[in-house]
C-alpha atoms as a PDB file:
ATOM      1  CA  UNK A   1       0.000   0.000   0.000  1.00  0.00           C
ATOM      2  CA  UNK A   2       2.896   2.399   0.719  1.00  0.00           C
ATOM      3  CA  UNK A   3       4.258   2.050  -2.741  1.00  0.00           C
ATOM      4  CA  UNK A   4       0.957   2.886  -4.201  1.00  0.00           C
ATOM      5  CA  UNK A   5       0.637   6.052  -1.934  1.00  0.00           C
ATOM      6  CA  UNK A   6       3.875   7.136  -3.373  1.00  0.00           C
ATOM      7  CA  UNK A   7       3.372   6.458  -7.035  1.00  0.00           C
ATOM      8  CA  UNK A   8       0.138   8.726  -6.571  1.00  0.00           C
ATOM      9  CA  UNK A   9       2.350  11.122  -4.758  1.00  0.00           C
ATOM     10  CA  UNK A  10       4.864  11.018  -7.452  1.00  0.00           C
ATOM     11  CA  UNK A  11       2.164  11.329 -10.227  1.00  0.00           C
ATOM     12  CA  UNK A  12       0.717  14.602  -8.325  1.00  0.00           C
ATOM     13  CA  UNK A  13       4.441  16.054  -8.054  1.00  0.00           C
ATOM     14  CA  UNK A  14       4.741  15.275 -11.773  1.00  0.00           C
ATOM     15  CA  UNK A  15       1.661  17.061 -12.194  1.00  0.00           C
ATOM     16  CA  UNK A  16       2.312  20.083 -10.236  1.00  0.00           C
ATOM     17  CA  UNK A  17       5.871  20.142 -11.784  1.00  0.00           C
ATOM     18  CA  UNK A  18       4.555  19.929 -15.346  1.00  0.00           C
ATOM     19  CA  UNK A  19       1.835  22.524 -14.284  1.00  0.00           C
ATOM     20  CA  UNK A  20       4.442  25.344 -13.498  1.00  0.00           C
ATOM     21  CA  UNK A  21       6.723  24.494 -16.645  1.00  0.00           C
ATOM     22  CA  UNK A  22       3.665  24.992 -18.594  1.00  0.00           C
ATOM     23  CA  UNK A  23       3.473  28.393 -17.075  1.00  0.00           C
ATOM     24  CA  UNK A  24       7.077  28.975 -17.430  1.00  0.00           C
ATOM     25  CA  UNK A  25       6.656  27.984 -21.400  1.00  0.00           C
ATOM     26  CA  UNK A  26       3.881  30.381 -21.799  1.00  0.00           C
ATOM     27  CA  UNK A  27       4.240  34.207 -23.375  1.00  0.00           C
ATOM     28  CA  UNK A  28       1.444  35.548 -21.272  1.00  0.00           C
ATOM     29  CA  UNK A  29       3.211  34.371 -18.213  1.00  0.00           C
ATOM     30  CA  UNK A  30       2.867  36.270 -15.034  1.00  0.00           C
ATOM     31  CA  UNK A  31       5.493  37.861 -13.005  1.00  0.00           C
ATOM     32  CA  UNK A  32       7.692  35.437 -11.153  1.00  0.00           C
ATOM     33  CA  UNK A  33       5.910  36.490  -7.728  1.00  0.00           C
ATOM     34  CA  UNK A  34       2.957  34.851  -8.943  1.00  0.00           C
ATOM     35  CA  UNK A  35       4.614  31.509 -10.069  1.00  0.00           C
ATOM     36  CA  UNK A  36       6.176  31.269  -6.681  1.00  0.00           C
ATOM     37  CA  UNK A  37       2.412  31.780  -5.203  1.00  0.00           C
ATOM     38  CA  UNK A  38       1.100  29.243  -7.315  1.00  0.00           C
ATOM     39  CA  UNK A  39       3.908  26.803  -6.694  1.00  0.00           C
ATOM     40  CA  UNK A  40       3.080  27.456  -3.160  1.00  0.00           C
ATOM     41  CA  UNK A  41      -0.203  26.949  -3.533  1.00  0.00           C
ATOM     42  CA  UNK A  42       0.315  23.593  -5.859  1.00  0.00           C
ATOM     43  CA  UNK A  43       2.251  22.192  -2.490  1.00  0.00           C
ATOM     44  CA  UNK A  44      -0.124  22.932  -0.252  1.00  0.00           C
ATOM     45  CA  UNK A  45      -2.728  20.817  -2.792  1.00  0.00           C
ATOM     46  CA  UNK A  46      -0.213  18.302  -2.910  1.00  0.00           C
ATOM     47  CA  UNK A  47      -0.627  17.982   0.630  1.00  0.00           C
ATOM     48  CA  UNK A  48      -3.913  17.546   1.299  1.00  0.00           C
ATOM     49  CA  UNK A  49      -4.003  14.941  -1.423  1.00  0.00           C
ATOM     50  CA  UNK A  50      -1.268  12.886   0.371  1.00  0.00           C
ATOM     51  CA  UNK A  51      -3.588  13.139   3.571  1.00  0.00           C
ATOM     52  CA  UNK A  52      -6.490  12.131   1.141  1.00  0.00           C
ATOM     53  CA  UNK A  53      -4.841   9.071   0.010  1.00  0.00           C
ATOM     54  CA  UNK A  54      -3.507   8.318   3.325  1.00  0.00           C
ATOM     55  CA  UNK A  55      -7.325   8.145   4.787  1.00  0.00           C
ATOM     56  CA  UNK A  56      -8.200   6.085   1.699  1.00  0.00           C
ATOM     57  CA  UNK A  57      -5.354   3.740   1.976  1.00  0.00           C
ATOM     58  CA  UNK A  58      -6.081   3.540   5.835  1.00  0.00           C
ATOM     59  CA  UNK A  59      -9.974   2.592   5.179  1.00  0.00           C
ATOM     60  CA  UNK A  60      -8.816  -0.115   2.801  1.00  0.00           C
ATOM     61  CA  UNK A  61      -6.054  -1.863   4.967  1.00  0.00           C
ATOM     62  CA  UNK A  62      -9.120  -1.795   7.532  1.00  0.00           C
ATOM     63  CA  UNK A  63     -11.271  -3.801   5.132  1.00  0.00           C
ATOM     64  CA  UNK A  64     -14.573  -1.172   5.084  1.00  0.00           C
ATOM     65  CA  UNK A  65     -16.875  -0.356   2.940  1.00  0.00           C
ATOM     66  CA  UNK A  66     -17.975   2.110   0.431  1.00  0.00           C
ATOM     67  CA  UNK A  67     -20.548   3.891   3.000  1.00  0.00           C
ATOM     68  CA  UNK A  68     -17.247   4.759   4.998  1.00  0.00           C
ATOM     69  CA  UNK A  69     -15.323   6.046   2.008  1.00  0.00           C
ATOM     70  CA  UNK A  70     -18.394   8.426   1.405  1.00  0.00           C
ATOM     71  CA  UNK A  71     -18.742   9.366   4.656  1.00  0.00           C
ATOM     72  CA  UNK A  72     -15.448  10.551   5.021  1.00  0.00           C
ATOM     73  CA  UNK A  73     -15.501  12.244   1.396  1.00  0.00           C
ATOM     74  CA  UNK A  74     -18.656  14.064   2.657  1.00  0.00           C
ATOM     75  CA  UNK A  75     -18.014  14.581   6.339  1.00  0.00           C
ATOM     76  CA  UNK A  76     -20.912  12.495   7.555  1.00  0.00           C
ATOM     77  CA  UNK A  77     -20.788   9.747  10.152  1.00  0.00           C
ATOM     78  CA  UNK A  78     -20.818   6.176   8.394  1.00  0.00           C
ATOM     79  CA  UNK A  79     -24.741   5.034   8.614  1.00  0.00           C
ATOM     80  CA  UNK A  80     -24.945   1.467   9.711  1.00  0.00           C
ATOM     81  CA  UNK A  81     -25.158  -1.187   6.785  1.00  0.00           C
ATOM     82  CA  UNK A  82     -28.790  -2.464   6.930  1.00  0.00           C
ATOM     83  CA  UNK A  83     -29.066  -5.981   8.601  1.00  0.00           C
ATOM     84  CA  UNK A  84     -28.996  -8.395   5.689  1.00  0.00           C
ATOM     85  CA  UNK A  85     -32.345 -10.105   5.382  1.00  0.00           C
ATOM     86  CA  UNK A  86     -32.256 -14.350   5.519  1.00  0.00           C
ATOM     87  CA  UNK A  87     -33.593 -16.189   1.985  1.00  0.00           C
ATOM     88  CA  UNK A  88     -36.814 -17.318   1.783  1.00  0.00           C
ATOM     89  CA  UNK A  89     -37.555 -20.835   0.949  1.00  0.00           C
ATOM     90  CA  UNK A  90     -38.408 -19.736  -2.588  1.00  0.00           C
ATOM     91  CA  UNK A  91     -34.873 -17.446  -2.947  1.00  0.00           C
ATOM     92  CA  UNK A  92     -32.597 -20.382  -1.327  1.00  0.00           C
ATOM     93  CA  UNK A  93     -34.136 -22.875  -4.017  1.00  0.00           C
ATOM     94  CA  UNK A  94     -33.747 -20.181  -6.901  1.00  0.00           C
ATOM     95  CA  UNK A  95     -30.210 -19.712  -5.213  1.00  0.00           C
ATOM     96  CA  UNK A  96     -29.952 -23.523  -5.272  1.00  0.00           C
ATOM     97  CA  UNK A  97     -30.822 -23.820  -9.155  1.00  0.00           C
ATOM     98  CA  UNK A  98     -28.805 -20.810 -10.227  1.00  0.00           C
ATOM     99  CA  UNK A  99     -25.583 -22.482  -8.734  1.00  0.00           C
ATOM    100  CA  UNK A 100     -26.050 -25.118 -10.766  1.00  0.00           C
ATOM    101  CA  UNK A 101     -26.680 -23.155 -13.702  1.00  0.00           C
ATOM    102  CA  UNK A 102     -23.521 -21.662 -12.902  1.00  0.00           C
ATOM    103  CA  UNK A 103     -21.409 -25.310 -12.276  1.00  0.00           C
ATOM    104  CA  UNK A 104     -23.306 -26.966 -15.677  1.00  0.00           C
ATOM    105  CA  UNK A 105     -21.727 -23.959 -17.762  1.00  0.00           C
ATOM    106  CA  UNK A 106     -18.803 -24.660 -16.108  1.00  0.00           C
ATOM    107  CA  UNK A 107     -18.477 -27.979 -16.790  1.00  0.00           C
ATOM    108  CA  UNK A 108     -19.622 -27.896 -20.510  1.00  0.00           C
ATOM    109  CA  UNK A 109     -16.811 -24.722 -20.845  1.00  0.00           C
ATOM    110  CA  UNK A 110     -19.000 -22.316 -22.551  1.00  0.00           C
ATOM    111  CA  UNK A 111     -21.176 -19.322 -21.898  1.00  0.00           C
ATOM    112  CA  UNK A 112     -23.629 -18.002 -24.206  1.00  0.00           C
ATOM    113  CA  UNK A 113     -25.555 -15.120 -24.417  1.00  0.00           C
ATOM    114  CA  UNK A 114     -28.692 -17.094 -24.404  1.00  0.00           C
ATOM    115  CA  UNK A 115     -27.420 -18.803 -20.903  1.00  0.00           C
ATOM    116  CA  UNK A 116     -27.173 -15.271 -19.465  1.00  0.00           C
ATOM    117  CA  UNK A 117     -29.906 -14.438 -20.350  1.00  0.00           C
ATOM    118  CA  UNK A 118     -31.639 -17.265 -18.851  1.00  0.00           C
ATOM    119  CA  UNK A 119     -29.595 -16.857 -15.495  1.00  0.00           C
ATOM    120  CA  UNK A 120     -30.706 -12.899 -15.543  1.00  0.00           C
ATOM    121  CA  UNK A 121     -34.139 -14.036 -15.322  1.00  0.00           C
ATOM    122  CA  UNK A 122     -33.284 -16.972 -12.858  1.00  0.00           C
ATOM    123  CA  UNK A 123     -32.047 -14.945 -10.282  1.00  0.00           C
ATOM    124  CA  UNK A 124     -34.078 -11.450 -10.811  1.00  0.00           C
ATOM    125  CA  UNK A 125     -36.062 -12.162  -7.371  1.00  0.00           C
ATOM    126  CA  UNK A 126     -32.362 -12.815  -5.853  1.00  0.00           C
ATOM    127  CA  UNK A 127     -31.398  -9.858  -3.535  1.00  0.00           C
ATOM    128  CA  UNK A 128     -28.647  -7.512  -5.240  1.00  0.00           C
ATOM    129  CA  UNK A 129     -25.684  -9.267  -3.422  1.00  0.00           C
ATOM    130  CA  UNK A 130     -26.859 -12.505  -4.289  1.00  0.00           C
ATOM    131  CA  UNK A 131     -27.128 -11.533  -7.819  1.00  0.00           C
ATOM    132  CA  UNK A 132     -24.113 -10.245  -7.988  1.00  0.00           C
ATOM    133  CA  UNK A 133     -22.141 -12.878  -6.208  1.00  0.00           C
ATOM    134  CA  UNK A 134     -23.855 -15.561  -8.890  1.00  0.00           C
ATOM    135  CA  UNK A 135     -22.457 -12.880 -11.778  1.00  0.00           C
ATOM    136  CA  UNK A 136     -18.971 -13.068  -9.904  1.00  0.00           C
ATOM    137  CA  UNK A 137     -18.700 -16.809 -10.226  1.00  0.00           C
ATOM    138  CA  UNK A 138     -19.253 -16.119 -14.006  1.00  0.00           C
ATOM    139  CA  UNK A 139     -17.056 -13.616 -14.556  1.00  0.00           C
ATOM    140  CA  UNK A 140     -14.315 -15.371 -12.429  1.00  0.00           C
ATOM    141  CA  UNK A 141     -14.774 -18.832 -14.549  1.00  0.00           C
ATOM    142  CA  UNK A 142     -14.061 -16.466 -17.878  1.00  0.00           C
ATOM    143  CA  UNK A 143     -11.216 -14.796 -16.362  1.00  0.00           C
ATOM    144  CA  UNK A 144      -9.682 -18.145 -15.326  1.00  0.00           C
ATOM    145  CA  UNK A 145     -10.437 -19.697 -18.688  1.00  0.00           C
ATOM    146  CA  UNK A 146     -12.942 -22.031 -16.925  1.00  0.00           C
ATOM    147  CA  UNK A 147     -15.608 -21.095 -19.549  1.00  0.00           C
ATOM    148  CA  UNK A 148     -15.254 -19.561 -23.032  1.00  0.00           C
ATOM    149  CA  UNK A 149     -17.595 -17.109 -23.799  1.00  0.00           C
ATOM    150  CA  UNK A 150     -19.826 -17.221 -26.545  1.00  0.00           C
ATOM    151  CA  UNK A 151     -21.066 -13.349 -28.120  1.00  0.00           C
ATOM    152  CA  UNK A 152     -23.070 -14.646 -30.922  1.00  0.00           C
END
């Protein structure tokens, strides 16, 4: 994580650098008084940025969420995440049938656009993490050459 923080750091100096020479370059440029201003004022964005990504970089070692990230972008105290609700009997035997959706395309090594389709409508009474975690198995099976996909 520290290298990260100082490749952004190092991008922003490049920036700020690259900002003033720009200045320096052009024929309306202003006195010198102001370049040192705005070179002063550049740092001081600099900064705050490095305190930005420092927070960031602190809330992702710690493993939070986005409502924490926003909160702190904002100023607002984190709201609590809303208690997730249990399946049903219906949405654990939807579940049920859209992990084996998942494991037949597996198996068979292909993924069509006529299987998503049917596995958009198999899990569209899902909740929204559900559905997404099914669409993460999918997408991890492509990226791991598990299944090929199929666009026709």
């Amino acid at each position: 994580m520290q290298g990260s923080r100082g490749m952004v750091t190092g991008f922003v100096a490049g920036l700020a650098v690259a900002g003033g020479t720009v200045l320096l370059l052009r024929e309306d440029v202003a006195p010198p008084t102001d370049v040192a201003a705005r070179v002063v004022e550049l740092g001081a964005q600099i900064e705050q940025l490095q305190r930005s990504v420092s927070q960031l970089s602190a809330i992702v070692a710690g493993g939070t969420g986005n409502s924490t990230t926003q909160a702190i972008a904002t100023g607002t105290p984190p709201a609590v995440a809303p208690a997730v609700q249990p399946l049903n009997h219906e949405q654990q035997r939807t579940l049920a049938s859209a992990e084996a959706f998942v494991d037949q395309a597996i198996q068979a090594g292909q993924w069509t656009q006529h299987q998503q389709a049917d596995l958009s409508a198999l899990i569209s009474g899902l909740p929204v993490e559900e559905q997404g975690r099914i669409q993460a198995r999918i997408s991890r099976a492509i990226n791991a050459d598990q299944i090929e996909p199929d666009l026709r």
